[in-house]
PDB file of N, CA and C in Angstrom:
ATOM      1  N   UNK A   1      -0.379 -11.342  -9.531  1.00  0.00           N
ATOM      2  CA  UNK A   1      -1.353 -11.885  -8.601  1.00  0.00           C
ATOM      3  C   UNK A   1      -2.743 -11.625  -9.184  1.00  0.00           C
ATOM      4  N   UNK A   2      -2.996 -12.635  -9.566  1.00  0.00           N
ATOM      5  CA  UNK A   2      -4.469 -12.601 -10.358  1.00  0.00           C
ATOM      6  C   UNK A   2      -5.732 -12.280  -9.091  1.00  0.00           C
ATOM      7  N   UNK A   3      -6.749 -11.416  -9.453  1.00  0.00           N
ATOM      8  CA  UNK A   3      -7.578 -10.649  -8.735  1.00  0.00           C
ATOM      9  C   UNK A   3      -6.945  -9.666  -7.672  1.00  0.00           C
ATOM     10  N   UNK A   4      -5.866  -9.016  -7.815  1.00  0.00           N
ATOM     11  CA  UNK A   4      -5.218  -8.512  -6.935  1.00  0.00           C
ATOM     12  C   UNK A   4      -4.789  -7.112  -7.870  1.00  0.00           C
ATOM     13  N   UNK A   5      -4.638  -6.206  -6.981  1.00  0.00           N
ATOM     14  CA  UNK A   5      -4.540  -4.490  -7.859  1.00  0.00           C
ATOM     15  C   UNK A   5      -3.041  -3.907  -7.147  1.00  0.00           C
ATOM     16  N   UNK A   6      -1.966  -3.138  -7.152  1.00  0.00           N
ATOM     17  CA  UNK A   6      -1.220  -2.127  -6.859  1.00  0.00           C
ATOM     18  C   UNK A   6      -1.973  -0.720  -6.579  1.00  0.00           C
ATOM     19  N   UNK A   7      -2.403  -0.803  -5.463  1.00  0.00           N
ATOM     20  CA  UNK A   7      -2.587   0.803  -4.448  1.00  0.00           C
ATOM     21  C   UNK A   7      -1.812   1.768  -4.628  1.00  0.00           C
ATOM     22  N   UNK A   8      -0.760   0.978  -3.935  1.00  0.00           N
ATOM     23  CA  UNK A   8       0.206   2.011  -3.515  1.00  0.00           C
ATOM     24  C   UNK A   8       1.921   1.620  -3.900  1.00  0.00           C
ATOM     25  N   UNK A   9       2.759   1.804  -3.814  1.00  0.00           N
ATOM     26  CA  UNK A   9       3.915   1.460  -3.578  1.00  0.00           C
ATOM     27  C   UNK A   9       5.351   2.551  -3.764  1.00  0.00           C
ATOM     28  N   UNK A  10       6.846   2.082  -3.324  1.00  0.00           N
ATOM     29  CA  UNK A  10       7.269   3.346  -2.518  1.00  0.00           C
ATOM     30  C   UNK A  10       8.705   2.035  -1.938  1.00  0.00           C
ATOM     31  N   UNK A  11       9.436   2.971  -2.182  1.00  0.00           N
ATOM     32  CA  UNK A  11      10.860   2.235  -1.777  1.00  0.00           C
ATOM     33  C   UNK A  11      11.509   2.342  -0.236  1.00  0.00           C
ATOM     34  N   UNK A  12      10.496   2.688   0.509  1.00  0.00           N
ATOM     35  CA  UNK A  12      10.878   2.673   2.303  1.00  0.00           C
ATOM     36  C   UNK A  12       9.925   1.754   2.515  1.00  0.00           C
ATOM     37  N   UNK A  13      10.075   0.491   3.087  1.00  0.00           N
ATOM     38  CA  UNK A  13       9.063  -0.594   3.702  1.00  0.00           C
ATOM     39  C   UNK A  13       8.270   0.165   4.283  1.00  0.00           C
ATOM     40  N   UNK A  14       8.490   1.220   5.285  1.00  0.00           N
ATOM     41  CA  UNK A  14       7.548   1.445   6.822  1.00  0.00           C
ATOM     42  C   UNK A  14       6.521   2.276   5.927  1.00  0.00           C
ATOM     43  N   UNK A  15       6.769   2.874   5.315  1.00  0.00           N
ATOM     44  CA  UNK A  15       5.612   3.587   4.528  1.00  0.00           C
ATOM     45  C   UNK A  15       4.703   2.666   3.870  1.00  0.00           C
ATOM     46  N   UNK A  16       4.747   1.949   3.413  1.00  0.00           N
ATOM     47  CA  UNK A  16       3.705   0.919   2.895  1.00  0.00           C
ATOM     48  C   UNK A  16       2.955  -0.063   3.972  1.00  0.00           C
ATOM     49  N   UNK A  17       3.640  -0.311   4.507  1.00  0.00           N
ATOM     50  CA  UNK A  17       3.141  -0.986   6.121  1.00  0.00           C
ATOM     51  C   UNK A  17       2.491  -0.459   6.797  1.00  0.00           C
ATOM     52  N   UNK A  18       2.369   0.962   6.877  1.00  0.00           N
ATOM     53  CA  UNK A  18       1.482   2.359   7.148  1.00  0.00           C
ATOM     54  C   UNK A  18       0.537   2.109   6.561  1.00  0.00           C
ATOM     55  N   UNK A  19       0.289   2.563   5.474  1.00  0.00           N
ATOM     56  CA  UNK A  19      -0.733   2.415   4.798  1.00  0.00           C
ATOM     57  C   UNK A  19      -1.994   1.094   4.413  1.00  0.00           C
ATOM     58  N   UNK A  20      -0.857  -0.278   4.891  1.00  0.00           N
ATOM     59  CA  UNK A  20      -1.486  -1.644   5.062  1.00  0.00           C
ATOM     60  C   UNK A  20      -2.490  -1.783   6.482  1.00  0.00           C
ATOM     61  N   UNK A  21      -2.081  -1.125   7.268  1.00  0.00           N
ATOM     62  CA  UNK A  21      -2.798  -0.455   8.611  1.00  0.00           C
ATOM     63  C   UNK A  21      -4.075  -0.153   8.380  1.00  0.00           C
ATOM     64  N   UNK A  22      -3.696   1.483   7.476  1.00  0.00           N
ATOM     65  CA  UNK A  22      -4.845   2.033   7.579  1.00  0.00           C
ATOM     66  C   UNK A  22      -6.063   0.971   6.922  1.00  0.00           C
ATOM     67  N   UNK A  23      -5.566   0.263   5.837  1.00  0.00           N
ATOM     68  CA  UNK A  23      -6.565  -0.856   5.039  1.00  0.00           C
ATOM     69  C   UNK A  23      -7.535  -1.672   6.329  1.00  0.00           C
ATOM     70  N   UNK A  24      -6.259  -2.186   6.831  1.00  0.00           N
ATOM     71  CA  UNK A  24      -6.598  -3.206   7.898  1.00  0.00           C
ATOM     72  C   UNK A  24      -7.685  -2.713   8.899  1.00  0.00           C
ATOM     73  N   UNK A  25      -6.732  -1.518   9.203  1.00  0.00           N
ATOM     74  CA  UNK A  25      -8.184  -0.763  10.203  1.00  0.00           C
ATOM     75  C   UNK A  25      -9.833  -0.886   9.669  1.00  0.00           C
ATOM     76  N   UNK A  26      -9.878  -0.437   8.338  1.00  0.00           N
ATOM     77  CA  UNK A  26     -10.910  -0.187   7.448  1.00  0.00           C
ATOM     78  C   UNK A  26     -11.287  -1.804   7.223  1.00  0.00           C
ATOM     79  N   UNK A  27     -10.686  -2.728   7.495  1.00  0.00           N
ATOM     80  CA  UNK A  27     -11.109  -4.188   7.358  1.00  0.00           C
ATOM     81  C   UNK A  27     -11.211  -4.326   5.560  1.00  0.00           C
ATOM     82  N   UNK A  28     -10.142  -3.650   4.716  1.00  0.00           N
ATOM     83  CA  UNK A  28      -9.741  -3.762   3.369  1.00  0.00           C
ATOM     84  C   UNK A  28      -8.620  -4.923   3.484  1.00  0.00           C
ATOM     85  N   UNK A  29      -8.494  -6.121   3.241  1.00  0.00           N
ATOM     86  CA  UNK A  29      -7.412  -7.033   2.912  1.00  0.00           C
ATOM     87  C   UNK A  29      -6.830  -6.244   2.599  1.00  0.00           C
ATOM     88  N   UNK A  30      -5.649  -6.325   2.822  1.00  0.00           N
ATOM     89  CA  UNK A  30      -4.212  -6.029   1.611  1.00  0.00           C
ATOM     90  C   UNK A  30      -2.709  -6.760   1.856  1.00  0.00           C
ATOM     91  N   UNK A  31      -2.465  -7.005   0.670  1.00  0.00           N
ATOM     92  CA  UNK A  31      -0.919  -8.155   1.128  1.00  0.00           C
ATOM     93  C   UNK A  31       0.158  -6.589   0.676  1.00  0.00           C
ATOM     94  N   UNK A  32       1.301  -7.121   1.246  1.00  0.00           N
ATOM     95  CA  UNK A  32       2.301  -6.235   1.190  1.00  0.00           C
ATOM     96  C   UNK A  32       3.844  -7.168   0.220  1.00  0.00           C
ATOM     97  N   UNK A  33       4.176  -6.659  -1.139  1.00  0.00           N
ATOM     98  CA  UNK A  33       5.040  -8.134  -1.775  1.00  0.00           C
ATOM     99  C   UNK A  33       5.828  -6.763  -1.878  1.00  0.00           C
ATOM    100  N   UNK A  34       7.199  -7.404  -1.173  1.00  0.00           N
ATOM    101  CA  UNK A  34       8.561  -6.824  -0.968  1.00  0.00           C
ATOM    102  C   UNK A  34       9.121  -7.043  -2.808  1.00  0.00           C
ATOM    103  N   UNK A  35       9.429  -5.975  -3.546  1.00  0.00           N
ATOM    104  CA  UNK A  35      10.299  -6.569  -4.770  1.00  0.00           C
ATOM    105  C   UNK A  35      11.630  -5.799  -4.320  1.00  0.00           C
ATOM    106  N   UNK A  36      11.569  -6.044  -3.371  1.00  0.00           N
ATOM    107  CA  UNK A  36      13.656  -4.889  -2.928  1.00  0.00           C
ATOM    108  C   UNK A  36      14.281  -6.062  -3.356  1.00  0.00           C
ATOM    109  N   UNK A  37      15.600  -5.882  -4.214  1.00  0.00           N
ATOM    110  CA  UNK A  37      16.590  -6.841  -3.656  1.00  0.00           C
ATOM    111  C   UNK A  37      17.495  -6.945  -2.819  1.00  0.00           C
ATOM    112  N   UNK A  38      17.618  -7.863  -1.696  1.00  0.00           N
ATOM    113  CA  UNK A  38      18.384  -8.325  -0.543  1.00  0.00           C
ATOM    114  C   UNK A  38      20.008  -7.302  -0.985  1.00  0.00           C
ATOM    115  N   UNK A  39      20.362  -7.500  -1.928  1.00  0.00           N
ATOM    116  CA  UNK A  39      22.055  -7.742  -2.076  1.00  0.00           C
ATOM    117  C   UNK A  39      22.123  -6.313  -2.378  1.00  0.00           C
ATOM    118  N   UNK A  40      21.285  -5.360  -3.150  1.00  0.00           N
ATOM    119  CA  UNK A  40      21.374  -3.768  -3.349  1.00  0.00           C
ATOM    120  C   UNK A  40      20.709  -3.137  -3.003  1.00  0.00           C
ATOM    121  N   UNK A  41      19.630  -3.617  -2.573  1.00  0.00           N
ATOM    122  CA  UNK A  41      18.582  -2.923  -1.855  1.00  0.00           C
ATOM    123  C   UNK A  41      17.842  -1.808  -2.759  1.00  0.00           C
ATOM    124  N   UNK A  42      17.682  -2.052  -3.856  1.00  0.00           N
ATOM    125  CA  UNK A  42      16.895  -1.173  -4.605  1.00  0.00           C
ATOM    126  C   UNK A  42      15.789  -2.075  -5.365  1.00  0.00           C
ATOM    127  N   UNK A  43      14.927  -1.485  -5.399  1.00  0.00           N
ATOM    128  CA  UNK A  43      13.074  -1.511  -6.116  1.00  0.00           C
ATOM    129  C   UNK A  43      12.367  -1.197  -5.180  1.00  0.00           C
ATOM    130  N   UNK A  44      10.953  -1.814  -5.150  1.00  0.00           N
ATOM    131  CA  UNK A  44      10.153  -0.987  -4.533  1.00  0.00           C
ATOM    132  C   UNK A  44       9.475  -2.411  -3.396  1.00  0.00           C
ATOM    133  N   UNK A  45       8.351  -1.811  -2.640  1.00  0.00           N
ATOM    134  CA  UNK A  45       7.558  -2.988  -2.142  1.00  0.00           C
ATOM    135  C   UNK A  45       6.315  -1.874  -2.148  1.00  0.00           C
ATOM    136  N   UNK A  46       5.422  -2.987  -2.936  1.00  0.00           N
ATOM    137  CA  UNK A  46       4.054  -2.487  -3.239  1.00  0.00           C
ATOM    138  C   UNK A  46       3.286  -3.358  -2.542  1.00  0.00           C
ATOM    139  N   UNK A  47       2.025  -2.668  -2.569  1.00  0.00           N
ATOM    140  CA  UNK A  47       0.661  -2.811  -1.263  1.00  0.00           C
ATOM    141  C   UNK A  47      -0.153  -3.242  -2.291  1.00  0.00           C
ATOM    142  N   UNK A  48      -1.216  -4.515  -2.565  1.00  0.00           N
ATOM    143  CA  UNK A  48      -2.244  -4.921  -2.838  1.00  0.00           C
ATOM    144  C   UNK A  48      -3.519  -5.161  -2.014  1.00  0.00           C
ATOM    145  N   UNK A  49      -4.691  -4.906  -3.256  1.00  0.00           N
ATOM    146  CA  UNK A  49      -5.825  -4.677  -2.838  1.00  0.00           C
ATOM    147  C   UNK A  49      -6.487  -5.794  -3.556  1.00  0.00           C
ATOM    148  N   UNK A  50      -7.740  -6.663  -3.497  1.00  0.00           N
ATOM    149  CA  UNK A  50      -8.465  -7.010  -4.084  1.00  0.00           C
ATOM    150  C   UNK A  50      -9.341  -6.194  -5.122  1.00  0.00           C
ATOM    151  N   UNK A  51      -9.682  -6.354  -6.552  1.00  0.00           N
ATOM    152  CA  UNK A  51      -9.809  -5.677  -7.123  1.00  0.00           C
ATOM    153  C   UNK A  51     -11.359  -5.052  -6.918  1.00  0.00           C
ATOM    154  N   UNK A  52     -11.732  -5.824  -5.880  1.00  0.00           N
ATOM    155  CA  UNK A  52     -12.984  -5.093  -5.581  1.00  0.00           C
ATOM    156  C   UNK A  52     -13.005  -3.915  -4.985  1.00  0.00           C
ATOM    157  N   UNK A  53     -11.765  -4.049  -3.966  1.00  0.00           N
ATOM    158  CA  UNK A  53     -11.920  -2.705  -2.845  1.00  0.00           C
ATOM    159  C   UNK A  53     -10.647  -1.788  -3.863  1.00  0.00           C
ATOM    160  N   UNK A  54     -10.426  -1.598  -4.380  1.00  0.00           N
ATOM    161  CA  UNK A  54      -9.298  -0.829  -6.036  1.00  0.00           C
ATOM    162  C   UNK A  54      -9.834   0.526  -5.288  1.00  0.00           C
ATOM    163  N   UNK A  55     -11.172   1.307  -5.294  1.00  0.00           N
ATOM    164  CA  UNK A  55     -11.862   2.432  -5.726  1.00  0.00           C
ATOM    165  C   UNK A  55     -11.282   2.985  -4.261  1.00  0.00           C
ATOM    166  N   UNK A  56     -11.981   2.176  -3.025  1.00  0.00           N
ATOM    167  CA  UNK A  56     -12.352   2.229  -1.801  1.00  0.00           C
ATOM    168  C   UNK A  56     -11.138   2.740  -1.004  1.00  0.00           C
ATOM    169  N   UNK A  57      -9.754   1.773  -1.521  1.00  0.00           N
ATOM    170  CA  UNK A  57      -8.380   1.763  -1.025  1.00  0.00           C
ATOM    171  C   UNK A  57      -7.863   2.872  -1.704  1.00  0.00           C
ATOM    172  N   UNK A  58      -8.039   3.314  -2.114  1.00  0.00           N
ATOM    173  CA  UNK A  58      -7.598   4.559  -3.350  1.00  0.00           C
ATOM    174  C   UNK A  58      -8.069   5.843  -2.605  1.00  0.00           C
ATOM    175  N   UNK A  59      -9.334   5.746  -1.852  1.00  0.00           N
ATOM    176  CA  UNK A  59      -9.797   6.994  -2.035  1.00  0.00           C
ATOM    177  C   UNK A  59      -9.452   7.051  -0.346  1.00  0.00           C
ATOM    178  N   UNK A  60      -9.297   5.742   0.448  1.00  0.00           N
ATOM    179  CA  UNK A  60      -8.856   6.028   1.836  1.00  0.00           C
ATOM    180  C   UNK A  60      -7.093   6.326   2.222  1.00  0.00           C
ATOM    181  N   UNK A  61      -6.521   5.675   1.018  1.00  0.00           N
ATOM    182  CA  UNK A  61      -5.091   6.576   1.261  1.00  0.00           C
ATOM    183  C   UNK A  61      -4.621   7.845   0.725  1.00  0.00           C
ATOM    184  N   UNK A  62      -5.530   8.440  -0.461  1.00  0.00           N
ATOM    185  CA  UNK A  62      -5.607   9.524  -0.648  1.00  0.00           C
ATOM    186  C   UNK A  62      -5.865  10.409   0.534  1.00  0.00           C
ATOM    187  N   UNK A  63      -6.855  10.016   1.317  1.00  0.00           N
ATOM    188  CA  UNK A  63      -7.260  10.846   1.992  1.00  0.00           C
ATOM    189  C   UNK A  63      -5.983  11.125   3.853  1.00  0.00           C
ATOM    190  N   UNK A  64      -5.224   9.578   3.610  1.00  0.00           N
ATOM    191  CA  UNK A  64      -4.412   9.779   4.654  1.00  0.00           C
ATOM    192  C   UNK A  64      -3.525  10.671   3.894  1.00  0.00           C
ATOM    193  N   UNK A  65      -3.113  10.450   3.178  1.00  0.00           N
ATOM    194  CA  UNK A  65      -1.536  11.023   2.519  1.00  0.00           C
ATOM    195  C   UNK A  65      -1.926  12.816   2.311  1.00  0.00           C
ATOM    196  N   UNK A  66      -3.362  13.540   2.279  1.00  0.00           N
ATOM    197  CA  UNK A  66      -3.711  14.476   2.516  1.00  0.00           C
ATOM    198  C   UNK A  66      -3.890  14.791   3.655  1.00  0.00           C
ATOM    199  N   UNK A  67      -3.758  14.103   4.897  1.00  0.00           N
ATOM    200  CA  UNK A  67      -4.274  14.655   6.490  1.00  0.00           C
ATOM    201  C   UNK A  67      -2.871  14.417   6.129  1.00  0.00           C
ATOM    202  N   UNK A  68      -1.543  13.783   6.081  1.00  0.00           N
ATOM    203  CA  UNK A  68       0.544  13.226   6.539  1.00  0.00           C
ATOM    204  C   UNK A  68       0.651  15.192   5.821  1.00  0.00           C
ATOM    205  N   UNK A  69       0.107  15.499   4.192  1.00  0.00           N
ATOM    206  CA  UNK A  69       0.750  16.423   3.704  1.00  0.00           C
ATOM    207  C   UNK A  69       0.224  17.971   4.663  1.00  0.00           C
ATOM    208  N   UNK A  70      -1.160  17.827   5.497  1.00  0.00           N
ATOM    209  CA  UNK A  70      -1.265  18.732   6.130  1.00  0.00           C
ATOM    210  C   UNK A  70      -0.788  19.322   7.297  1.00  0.00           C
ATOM    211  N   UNK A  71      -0.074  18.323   7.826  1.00  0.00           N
ATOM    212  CA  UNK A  71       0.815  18.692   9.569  1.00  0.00           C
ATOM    213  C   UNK A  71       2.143  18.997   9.180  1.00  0.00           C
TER     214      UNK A  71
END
């Protein structure tokens, strides 16, 4: 996906969908592209950013995944 970056990504859907939230909240676009396959159910589904907000999205799920590792 041309102008488009990998944030995040992670082989449980709901966890990335989490994190597409927090974007959303923050009014950061982000698309969510499933690469699982249907029939084995293994790969991943990764979270995109526009490569503008790369820095922005980086430093706001860092900062969730440090408040998830503190409780």
């Amino acid at each position: 996906m041309k102008g488009w970056t990998v944030v995040y990504s992670d082989g449980f859907p709901p966890s990335v969908e989490l994190r597409r939230t927090v974007l959303d909240q923050q009014r950061i676009p982000a698309v969510v592209l499933n690469k699982k396959d249907s029939s084995y159910l293994f790969g991943f589904v990764e979270l995109y950013v526009l490569d503008e907000d790369v820095t922005r999205a980086r430093e706001l799920l860092d900062n969730q995944d440090a408040l998830s590792d503190d409780s």
